[in-house]
N, C-alpha and C. Protein backbone atom coordinates (compact mmCIF):
# COMPACT_ATOMS: atom_id res chain seq x y z
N UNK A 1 144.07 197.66 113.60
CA UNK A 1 143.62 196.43 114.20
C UNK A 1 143.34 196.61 115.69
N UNK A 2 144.66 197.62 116.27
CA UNK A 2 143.84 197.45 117.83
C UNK A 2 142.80 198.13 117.98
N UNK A 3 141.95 199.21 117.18
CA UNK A 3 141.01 200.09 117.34
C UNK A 3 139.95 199.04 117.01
N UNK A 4 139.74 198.07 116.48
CA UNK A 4 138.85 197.23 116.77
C UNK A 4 138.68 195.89 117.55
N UNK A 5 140.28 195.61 118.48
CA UNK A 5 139.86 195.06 119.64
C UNK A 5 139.40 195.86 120.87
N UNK A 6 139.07 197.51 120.46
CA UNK A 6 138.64 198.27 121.24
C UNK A 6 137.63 197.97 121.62
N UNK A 7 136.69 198.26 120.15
CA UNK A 7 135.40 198.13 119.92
C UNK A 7 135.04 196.85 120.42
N UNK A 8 135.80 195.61 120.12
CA UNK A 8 135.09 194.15 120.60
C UNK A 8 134.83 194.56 122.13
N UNK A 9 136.10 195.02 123.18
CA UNK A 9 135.56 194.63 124.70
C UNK A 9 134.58 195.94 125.01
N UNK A 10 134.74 197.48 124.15
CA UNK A 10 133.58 198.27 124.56
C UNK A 10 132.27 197.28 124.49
N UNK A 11 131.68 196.61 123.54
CA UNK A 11 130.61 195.68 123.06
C UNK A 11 130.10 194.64 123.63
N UNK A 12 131.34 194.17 124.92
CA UNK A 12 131.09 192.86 125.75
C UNK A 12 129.38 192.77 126.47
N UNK A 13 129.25 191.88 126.29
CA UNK A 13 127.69 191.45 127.03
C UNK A 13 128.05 190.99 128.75
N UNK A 14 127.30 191.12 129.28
CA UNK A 14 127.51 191.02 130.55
C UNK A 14 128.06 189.25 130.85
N UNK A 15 127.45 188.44 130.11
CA UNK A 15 127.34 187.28 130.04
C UNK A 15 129.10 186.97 129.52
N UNK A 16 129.62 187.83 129.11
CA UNK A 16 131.30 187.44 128.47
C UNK A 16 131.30 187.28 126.81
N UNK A 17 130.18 187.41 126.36
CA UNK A 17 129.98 187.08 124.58
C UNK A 17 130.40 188.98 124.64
N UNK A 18 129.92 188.93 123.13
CA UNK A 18 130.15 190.36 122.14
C UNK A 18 129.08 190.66 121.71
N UNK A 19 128.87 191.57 121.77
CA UNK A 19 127.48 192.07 120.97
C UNK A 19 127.42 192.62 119.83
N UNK A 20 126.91 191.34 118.34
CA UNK A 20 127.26 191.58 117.16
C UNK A 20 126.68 192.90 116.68
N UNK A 21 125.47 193.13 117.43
CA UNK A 21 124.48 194.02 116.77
C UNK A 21 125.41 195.36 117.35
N UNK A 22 125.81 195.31 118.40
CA UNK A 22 126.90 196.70 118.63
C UNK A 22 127.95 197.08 117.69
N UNK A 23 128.39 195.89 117.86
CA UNK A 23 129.71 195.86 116.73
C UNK A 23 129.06 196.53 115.75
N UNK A 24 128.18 196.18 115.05
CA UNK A 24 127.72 196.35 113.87
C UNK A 24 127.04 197.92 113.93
N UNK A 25 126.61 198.32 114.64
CA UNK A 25 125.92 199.47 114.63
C UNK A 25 127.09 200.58 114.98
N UNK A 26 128.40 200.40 115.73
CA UNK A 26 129.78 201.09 116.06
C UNK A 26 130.40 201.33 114.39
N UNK A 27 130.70 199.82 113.45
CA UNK A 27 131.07 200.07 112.13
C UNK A 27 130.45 201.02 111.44
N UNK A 28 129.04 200.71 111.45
CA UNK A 28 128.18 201.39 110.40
C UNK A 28 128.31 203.27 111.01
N UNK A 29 128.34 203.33 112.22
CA UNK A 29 128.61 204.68 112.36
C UNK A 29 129.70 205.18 112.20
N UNK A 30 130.54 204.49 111.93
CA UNK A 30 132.29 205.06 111.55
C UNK A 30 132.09 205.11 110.20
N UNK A 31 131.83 204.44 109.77
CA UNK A 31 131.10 204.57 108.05
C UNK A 31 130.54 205.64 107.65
N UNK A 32 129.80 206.09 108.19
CA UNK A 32 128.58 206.95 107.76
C UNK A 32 129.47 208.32 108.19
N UNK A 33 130.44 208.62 109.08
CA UNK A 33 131.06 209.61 109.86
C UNK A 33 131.98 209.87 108.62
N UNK A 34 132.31 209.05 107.63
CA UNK A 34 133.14 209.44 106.39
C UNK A 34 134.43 210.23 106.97
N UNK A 35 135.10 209.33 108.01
CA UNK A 35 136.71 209.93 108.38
C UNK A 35 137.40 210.30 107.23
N UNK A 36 138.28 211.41 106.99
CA UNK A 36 138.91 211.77 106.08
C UNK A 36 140.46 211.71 106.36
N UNK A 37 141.17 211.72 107.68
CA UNK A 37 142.17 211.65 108.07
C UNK A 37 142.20 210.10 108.76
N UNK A 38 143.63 209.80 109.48
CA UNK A 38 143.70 208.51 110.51
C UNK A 38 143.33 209.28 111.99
N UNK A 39 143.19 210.71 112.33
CA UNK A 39 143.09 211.17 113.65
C UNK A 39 141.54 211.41 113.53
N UNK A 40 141.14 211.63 112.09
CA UNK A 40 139.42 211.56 112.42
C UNK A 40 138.88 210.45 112.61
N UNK A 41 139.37 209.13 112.44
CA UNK A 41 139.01 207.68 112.18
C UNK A 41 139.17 207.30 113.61
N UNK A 42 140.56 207.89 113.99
CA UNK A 42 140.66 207.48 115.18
C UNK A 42 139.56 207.91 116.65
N UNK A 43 139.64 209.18 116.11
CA UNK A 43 138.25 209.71 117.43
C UNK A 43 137.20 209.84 117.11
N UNK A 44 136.42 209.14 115.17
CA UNK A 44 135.05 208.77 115.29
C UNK A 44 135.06 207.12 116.03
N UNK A 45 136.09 206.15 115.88
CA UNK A 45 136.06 205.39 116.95
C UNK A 45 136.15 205.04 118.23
N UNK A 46 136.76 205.62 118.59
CA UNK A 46 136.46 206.34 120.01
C UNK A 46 135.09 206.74 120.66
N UNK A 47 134.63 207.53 119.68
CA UNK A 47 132.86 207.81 119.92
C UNK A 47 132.39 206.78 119.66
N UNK A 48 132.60 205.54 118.87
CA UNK A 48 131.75 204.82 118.78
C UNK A 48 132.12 203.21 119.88
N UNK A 49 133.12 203.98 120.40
CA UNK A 49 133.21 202.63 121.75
C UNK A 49 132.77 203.41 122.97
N UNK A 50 133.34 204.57 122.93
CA UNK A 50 132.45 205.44 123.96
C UNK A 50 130.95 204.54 124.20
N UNK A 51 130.48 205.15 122.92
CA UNK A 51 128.99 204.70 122.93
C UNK A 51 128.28 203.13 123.35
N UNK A 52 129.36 202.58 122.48
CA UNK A 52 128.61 201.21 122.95
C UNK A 52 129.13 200.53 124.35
N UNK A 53 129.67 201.37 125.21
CA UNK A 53 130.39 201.08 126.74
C UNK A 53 129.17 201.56 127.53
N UNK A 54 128.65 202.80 126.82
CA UNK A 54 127.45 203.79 127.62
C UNK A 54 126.68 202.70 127.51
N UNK A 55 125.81 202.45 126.14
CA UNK A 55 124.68 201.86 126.36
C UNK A 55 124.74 200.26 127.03
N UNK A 56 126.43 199.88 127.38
CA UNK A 56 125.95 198.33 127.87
C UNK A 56 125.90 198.51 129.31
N UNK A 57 126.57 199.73 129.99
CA UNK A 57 126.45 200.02 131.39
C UNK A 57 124.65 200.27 131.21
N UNK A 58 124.00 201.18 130.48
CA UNK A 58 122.64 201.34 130.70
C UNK A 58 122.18 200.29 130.77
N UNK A 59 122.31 199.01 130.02
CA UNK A 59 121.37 197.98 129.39
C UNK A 59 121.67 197.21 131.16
N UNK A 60 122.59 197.27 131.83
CA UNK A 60 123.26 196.77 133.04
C UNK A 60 122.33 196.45 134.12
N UNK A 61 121.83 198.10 134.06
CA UNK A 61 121.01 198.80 135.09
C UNK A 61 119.29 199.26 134.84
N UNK A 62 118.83 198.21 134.00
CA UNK A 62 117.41 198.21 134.02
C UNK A 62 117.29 198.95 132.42
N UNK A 63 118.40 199.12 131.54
CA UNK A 63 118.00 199.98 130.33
C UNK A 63 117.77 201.72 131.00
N UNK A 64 118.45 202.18 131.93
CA UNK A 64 118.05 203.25 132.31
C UNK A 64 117.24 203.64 133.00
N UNK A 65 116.09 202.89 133.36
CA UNK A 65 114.70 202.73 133.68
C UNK A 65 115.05 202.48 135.37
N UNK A 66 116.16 202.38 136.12
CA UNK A 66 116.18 201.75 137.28
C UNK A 66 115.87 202.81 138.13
N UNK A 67 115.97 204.17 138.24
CA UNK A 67 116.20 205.06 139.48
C UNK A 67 117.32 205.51 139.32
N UNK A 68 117.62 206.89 140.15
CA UNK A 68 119.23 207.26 140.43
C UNK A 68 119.52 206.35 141.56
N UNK A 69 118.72 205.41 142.36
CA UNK A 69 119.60 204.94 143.33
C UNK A 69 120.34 203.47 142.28
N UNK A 70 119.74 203.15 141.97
CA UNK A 70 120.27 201.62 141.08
C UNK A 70 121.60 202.30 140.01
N UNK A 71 121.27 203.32 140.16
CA UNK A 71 122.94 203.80 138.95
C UNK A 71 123.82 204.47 140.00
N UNK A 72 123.45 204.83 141.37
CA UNK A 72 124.65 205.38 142.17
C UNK A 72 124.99 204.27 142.87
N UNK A 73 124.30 202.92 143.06
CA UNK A 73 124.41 201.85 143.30
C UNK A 73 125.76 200.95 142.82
N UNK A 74 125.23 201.06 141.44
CA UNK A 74 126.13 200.37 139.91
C UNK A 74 127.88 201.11 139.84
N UNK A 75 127.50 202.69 140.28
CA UNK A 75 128.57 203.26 139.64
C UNK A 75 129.31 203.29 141.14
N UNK A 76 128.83 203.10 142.20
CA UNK A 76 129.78 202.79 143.41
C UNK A 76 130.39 201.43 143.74
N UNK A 77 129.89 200.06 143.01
CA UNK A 77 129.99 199.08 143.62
C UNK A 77 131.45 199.00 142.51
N UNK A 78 132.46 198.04 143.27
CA UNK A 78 133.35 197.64 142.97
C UNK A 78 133.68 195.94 142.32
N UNK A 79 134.09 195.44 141.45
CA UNK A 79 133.86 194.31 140.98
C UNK A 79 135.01 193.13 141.66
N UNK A 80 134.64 192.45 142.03
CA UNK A 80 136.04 191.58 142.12
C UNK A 80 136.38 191.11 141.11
N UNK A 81 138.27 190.71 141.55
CA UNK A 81 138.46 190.21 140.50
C UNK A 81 139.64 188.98 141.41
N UNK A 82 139.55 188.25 140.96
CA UNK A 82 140.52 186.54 141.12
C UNK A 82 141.49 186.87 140.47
């Protein structure tokens, strides 16, 4: 169960929702990865929050498309928090 409140906040939308279609595309690749153990299950999920953390930082920053300055920008700035 907690390996998929992993996956929910890897999946977060910038906006604070979830991104079903992530979710859904993270399952279907743990699926298809046919874990055979709980330590393979565990680190094909892992890759698959990895992944969907990568692509929402990309989607962040122009889909990739921004420049190296807009991602040394992104990956220097610090967030507040209240």
């Amino acid at each position: 169960m907690a390996l998929l409140f992993q996956l929910q906040s890897a999946a977060r939308l910038s906006n604070g929702g979830v991104s079903e279609i992530a979710i859904n595309a993270a399952l279907s690749f743990v699926e298809n990865a046919k874990p055979q153990t709980e330590v393979e299950a565990a680190l094909v999920m892992q890759m698959a929050c990895t992944h969907a953390a990568g692509m929402a930082v990309l989607s962040r920053i122009g889909g990739g498309h921004g420049g190296g300055r807009h991602v040394a920008t992104y990956g220097s700035s610090r967030q507040q928090t209240s």
